[in-house]
PDB file of N, CA and C in Angstrom:
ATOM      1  N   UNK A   1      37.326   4.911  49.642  1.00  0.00           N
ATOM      2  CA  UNK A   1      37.148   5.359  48.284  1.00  0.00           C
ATOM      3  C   UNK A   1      38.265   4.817  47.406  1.00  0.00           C
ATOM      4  N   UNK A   2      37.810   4.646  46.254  1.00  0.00           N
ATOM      5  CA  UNK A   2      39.016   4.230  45.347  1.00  0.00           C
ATOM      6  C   UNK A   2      38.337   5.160  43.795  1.00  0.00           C
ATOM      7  N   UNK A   3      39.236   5.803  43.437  1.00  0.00           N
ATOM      8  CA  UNK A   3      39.182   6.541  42.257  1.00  0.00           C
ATOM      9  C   UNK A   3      37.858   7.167  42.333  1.00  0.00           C
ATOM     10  N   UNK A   4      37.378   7.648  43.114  1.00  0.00           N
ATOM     11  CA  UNK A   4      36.375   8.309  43.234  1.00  0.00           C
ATOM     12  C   UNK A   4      35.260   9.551  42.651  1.00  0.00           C
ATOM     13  N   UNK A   5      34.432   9.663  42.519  1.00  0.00           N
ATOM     14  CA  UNK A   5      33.695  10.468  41.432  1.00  0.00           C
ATOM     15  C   UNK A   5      33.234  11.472  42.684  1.00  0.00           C
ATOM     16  N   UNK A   6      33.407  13.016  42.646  1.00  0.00           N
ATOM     17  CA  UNK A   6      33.148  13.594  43.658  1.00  0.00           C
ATOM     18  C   UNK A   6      31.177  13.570  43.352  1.00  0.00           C
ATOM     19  N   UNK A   7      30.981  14.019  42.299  1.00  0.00           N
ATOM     20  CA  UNK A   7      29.309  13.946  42.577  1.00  0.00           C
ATOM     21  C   UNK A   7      28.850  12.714  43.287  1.00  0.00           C
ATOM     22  N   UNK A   8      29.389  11.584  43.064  1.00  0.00           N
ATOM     23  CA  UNK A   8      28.887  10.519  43.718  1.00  0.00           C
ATOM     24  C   UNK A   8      29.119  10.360  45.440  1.00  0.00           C
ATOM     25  N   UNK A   9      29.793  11.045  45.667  1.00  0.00           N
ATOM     26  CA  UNK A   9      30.483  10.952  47.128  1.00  0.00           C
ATOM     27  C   UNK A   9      29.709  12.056  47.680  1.00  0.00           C
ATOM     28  N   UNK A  10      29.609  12.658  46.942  1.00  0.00           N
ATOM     29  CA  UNK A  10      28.596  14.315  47.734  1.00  0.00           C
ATOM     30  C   UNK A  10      27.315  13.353  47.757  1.00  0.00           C
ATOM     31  N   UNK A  11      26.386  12.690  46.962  1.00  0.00           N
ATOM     32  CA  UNK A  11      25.510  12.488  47.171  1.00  0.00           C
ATOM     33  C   UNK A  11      25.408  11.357  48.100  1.00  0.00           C
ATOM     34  N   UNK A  12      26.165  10.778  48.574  1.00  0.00           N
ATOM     35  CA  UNK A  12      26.439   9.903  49.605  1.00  0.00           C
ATOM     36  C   UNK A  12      26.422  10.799  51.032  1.00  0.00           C
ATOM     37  N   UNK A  13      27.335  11.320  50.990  1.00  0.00           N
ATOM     38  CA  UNK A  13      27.515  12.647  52.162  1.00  0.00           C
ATOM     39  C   UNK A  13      25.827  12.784  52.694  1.00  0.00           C
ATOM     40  N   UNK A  14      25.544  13.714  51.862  1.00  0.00           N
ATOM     41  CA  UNK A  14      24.493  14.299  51.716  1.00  0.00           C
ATOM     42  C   UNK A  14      22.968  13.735  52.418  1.00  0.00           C
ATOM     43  N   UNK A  15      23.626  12.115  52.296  1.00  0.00           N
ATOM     44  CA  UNK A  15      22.384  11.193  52.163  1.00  0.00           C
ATOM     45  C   UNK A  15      22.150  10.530  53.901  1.00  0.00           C
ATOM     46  N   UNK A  16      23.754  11.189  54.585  1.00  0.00           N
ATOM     47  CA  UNK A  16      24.076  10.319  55.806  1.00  0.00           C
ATOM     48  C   UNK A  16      23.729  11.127  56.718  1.00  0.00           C
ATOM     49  N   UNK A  17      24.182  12.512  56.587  1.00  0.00           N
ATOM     50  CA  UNK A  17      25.319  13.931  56.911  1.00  0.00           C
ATOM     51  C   UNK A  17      24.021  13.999  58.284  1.00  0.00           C
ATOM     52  N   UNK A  18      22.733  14.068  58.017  1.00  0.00           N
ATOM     53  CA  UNK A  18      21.575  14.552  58.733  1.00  0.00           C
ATOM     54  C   UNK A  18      21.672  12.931  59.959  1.00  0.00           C
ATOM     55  N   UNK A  19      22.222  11.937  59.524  1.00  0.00           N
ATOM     56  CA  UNK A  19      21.794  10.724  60.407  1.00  0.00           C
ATOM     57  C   UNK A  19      23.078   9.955  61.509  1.00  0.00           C
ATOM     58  N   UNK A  20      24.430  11.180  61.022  1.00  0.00           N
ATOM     59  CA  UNK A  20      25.919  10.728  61.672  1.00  0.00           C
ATOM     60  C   UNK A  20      26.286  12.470  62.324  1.00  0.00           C
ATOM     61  N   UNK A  21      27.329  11.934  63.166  1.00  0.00           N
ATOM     62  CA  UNK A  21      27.751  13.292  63.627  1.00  0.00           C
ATOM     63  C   UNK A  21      28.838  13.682  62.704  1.00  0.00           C
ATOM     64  N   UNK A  22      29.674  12.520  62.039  1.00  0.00           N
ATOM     65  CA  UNK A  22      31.091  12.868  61.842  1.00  0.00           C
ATOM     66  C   UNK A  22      30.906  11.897  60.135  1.00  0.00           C
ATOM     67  N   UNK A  23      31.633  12.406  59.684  1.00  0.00           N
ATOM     68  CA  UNK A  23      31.611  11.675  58.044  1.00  0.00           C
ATOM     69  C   UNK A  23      33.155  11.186  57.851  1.00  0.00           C
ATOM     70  N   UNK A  24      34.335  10.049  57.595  1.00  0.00           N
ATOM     71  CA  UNK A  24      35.519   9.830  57.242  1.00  0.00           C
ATOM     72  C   UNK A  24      35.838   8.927  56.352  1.00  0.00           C
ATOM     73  N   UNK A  25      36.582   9.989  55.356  1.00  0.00           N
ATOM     74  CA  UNK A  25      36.412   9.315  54.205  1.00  0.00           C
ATOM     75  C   UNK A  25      38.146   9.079  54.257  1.00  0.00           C
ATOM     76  N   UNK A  26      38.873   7.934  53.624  1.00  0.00           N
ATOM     77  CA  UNK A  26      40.066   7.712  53.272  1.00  0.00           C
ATOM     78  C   UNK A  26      39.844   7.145  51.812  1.00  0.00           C
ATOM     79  N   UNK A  27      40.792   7.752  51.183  1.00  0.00           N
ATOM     80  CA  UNK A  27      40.922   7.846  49.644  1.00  0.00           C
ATOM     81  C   UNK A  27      41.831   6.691  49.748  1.00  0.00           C
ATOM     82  N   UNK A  28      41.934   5.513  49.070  1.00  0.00           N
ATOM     83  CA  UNK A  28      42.905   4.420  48.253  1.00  0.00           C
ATOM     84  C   UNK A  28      43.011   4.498  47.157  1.00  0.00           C
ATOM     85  N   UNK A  29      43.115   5.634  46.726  1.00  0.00           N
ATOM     86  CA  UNK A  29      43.526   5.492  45.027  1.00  0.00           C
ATOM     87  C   UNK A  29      44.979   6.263  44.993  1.00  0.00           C
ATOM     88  N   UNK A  30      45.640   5.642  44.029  1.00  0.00           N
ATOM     89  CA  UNK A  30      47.173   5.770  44.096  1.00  0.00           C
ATOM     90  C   UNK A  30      47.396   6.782  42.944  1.00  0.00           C
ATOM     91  N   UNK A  31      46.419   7.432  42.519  1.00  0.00           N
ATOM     92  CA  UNK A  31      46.017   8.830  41.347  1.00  0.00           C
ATOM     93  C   UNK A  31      45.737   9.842  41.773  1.00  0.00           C
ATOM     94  N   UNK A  32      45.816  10.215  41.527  1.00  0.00           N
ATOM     95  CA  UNK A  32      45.296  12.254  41.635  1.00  0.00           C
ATOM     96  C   UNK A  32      43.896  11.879  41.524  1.00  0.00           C
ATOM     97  N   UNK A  33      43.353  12.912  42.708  1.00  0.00           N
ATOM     98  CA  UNK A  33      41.578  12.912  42.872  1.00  0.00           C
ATOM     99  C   UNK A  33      41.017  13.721  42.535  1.00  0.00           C
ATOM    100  N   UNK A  34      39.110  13.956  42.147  1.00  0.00           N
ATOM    101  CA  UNK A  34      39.229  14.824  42.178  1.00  0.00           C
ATOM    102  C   UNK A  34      39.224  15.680  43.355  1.00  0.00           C
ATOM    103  N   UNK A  35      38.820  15.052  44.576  1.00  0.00           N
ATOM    104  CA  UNK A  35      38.592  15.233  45.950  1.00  0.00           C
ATOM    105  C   UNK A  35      39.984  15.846  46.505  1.00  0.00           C
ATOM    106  N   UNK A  36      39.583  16.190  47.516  1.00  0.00           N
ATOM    107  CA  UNK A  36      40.758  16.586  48.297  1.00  0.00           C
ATOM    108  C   UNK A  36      40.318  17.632  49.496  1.00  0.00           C
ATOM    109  N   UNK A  37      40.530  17.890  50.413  1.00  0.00           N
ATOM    110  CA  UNK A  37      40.446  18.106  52.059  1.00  0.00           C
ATOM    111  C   UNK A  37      39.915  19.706  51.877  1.00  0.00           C
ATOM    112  N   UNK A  38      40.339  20.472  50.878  1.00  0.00           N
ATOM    113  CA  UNK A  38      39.322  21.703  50.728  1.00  0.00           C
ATOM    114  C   UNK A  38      38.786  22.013  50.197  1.00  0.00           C
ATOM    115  N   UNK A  39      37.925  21.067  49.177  1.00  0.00           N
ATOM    116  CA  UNK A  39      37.151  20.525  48.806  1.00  0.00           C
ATOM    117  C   UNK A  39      35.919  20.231  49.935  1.00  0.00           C
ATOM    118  N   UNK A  40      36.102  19.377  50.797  1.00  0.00           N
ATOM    119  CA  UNK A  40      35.064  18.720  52.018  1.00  0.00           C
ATOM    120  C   UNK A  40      34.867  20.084  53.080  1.00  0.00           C
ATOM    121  N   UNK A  41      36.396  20.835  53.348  1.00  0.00           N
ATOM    122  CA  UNK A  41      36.259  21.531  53.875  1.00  0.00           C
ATOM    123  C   UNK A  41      35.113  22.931  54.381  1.00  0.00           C
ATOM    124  N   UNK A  42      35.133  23.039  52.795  1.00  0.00           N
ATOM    125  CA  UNK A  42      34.477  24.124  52.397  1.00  0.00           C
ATOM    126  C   UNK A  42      33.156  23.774  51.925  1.00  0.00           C
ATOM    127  N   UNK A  43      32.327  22.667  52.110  1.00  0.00           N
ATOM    128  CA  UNK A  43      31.668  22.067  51.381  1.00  0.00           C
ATOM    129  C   UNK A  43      30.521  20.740  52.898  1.00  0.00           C
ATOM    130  N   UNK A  44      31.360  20.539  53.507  1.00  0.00           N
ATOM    131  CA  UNK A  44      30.858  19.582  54.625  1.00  0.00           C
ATOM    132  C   UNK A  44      31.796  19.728  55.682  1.00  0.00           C
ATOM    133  N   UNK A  45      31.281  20.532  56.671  1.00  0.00           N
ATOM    134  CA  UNK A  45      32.038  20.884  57.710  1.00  0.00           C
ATOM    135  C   UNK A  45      32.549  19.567  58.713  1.00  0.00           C
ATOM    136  N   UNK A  46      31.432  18.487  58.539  1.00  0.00           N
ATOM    137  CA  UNK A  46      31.697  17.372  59.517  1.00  0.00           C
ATOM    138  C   UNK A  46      32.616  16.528  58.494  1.00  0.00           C
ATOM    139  N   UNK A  47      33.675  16.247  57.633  1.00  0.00           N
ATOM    140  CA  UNK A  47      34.110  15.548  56.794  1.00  0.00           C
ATOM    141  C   UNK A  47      35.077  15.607  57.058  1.00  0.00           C
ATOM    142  N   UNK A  48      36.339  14.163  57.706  1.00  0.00           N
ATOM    143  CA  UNK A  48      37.338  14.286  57.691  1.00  0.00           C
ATOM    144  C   UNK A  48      37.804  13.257  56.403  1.00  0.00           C
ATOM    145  N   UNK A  49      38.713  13.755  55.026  1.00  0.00           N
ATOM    146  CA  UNK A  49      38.956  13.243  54.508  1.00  0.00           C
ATOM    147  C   UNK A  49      40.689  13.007  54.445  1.00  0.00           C
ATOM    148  N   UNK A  50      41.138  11.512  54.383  1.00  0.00           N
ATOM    149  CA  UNK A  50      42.369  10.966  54.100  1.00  0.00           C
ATOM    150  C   UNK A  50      42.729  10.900  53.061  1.00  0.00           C
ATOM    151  N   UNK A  51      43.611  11.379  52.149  1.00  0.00           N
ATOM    152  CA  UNK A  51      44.700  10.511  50.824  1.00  0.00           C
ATOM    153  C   UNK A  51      45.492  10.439  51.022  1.00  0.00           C
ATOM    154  N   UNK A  52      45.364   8.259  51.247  1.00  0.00           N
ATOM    155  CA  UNK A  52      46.692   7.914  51.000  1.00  0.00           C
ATOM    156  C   UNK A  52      47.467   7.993  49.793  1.00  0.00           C
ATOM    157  N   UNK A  53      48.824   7.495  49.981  1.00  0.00           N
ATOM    158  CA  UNK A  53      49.473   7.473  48.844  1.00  0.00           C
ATOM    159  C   UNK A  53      49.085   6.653  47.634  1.00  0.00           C
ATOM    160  N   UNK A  54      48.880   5.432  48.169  1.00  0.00           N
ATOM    161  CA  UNK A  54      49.016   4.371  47.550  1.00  0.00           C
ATOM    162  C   UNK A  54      47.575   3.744  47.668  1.00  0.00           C
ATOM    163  N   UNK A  55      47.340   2.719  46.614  1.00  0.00           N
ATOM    164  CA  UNK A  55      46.122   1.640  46.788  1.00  0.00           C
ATOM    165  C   UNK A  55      46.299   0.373  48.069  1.00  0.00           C
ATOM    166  N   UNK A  56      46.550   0.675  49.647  1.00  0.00           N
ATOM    167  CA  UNK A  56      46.820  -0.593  50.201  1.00  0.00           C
ATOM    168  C   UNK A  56      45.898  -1.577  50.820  1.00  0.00           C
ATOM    169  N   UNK A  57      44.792  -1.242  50.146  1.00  0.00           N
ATOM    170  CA  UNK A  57      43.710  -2.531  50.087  1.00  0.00           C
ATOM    171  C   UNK A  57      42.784  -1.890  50.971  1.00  0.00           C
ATOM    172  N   UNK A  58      41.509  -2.749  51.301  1.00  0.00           N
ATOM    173  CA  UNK A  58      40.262  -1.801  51.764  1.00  0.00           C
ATOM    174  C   UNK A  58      40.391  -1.824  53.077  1.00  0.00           C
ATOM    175  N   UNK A  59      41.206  -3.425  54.011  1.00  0.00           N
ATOM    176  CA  UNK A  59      41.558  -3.719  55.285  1.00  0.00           C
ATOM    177  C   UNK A  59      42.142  -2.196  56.033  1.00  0.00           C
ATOM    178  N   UNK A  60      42.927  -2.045  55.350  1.00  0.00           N
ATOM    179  CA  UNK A  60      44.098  -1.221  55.751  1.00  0.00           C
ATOM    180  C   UNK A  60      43.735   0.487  55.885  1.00  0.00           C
ATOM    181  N   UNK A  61      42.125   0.597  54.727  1.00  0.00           N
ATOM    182  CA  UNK A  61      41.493   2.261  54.411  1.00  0.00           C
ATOM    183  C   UNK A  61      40.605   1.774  55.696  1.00  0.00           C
ATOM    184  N   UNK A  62      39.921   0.710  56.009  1.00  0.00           N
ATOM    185  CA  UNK A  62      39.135   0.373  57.048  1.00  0.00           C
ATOM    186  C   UNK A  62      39.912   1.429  58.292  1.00  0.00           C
ATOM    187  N   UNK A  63      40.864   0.439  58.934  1.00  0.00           N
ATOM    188  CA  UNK A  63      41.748   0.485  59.647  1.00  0.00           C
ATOM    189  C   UNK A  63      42.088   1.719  60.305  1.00  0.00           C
ATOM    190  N   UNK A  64      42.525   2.203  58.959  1.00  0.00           N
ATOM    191  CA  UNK A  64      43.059   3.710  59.131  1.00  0.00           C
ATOM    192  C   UNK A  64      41.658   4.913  59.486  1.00  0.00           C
ATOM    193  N   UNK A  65      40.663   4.509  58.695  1.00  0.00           N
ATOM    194  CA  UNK A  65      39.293   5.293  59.090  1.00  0.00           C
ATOM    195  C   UNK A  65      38.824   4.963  60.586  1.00  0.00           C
ATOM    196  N   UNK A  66      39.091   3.620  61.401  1.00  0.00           N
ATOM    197  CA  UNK A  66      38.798   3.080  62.608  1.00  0.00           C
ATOM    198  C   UNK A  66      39.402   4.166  63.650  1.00  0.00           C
ATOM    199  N   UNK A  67      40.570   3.972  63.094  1.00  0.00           N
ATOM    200  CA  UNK A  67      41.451   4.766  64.079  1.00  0.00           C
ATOM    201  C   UNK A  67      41.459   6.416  64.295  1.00  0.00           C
ATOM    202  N   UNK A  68      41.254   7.213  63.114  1.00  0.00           N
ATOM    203  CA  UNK A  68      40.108   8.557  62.944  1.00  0.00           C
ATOM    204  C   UNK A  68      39.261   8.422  63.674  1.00  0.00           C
ATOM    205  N   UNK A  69      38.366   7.643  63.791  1.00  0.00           N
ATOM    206  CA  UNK A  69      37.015   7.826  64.378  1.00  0.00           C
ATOM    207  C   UNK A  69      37.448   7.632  66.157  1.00  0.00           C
ATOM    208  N   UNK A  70      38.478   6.620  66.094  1.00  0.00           N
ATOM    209  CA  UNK A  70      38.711   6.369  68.040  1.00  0.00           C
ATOM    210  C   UNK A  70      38.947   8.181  67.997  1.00  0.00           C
ATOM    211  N   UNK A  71      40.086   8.576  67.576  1.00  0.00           N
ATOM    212  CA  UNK A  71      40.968   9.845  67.731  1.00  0.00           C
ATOM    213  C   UNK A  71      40.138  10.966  67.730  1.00  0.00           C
ATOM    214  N   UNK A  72      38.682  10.621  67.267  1.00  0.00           N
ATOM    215  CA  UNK A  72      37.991  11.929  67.083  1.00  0.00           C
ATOM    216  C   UNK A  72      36.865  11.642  67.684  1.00  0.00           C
ATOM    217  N   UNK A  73      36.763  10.984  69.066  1.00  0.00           N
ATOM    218  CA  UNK A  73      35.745  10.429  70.155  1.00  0.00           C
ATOM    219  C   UNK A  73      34.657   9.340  69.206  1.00  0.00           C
ATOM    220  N   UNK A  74      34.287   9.030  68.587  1.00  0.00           N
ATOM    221  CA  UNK A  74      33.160   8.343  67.801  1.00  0.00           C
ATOM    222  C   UNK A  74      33.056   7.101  68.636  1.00  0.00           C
ATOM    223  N   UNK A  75      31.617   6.587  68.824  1.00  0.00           N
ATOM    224  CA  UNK A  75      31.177   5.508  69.505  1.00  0.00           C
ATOM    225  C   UNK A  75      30.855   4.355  68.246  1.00  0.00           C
ATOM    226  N   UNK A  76      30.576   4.826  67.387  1.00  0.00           N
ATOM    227  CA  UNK A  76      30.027   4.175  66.326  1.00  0.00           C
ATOM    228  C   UNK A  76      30.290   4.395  65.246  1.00  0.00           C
ATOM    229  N   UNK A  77      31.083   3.153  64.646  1.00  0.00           N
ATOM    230  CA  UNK A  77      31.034   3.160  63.166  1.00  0.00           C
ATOM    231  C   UNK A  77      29.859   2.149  62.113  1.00  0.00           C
ATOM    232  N   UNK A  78      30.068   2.658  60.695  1.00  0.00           N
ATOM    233  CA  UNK A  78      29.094   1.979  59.717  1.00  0.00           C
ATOM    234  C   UNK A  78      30.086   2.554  58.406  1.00  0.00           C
ATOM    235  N   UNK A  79      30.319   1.515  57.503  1.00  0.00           N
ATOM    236  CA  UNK A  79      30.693   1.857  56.523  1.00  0.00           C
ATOM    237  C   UNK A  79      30.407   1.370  55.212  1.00  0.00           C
ATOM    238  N   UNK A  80      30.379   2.140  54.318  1.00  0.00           N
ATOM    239  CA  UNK A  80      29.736   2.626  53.092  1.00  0.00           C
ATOM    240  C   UNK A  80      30.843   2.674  52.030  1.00  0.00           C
ATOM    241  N   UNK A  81      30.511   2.128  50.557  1.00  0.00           N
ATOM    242  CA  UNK A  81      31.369   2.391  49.797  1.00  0.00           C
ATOM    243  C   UNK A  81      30.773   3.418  48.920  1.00  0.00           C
ATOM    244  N   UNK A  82      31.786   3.725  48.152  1.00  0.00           N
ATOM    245  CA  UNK A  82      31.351   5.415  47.414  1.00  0.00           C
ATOM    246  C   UNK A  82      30.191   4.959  46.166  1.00  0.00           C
ATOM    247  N   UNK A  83      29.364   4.099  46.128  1.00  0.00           N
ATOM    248  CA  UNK A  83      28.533   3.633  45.552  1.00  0.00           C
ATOM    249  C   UNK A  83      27.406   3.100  46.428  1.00  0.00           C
ATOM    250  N   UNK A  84      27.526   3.571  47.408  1.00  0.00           N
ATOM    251  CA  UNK A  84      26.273   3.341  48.335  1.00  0.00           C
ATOM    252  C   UNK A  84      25.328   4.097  48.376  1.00  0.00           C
ATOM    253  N   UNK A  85      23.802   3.927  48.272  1.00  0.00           N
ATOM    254  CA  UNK A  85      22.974   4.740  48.509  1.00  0.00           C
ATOM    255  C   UNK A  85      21.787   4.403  49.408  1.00  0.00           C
ATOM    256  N   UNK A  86      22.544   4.580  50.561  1.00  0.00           N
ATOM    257  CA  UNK A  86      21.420   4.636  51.647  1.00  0.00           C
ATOM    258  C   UNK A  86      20.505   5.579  51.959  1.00  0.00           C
ATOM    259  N   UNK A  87      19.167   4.942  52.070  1.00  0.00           N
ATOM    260  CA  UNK A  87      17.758   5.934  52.552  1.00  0.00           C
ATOM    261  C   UNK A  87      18.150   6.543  53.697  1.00  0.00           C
ATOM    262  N   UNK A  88      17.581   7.710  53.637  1.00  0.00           N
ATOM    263  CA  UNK A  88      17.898   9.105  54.885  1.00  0.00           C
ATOM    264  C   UNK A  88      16.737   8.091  56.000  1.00  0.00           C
ATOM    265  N   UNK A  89      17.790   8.311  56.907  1.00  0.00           N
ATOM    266  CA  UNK A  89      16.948   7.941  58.544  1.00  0.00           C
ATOM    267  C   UNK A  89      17.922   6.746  58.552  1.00  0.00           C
TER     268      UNK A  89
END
């Protein structure tokens, strides 16, 4: 995510949530969000969300989401930017 619009990210969620076990989102925006971890919490139980500090490029939000997903058993990744709208299934 980078500067992210929470309606847009819920409807992303929303759109996957039924077709993944686990949802991980890492924030790259170097601003105040409106998002934030109890926010998802309370809202999408399967959502692990990151904010970094800083903007350090998409390699690096990749990376860091890769390594979430090893740490939290996941066989499979697919990734989506916060402007994605993929069909359910």
């Amino acid at each position: 995510l980078y500067h992210p619009d929470k309606y847009k990210v819920t409807e992303l969620i929303e759109s996957i949530v039924n077709d993944v076990n686990k949802v991980i989102l890492i924030d790259n925006s170097y601003s105040p969000s409106e998002l934030d971890s109890f926010f998802f919490k309370n809202n999408f139980i399967e959502v692990i969300y990151l904010k970094l500090s800083e903007n350090m490029g998409i390699a690096t939000a990749q990376n860091k989401g890769i390594d979430l997903a090893k740490m939290s058993g996941c066989d499979h990744i697919i990734f989506f930017d916060q402007d994605s709208k993929p069909s359910s299934g």
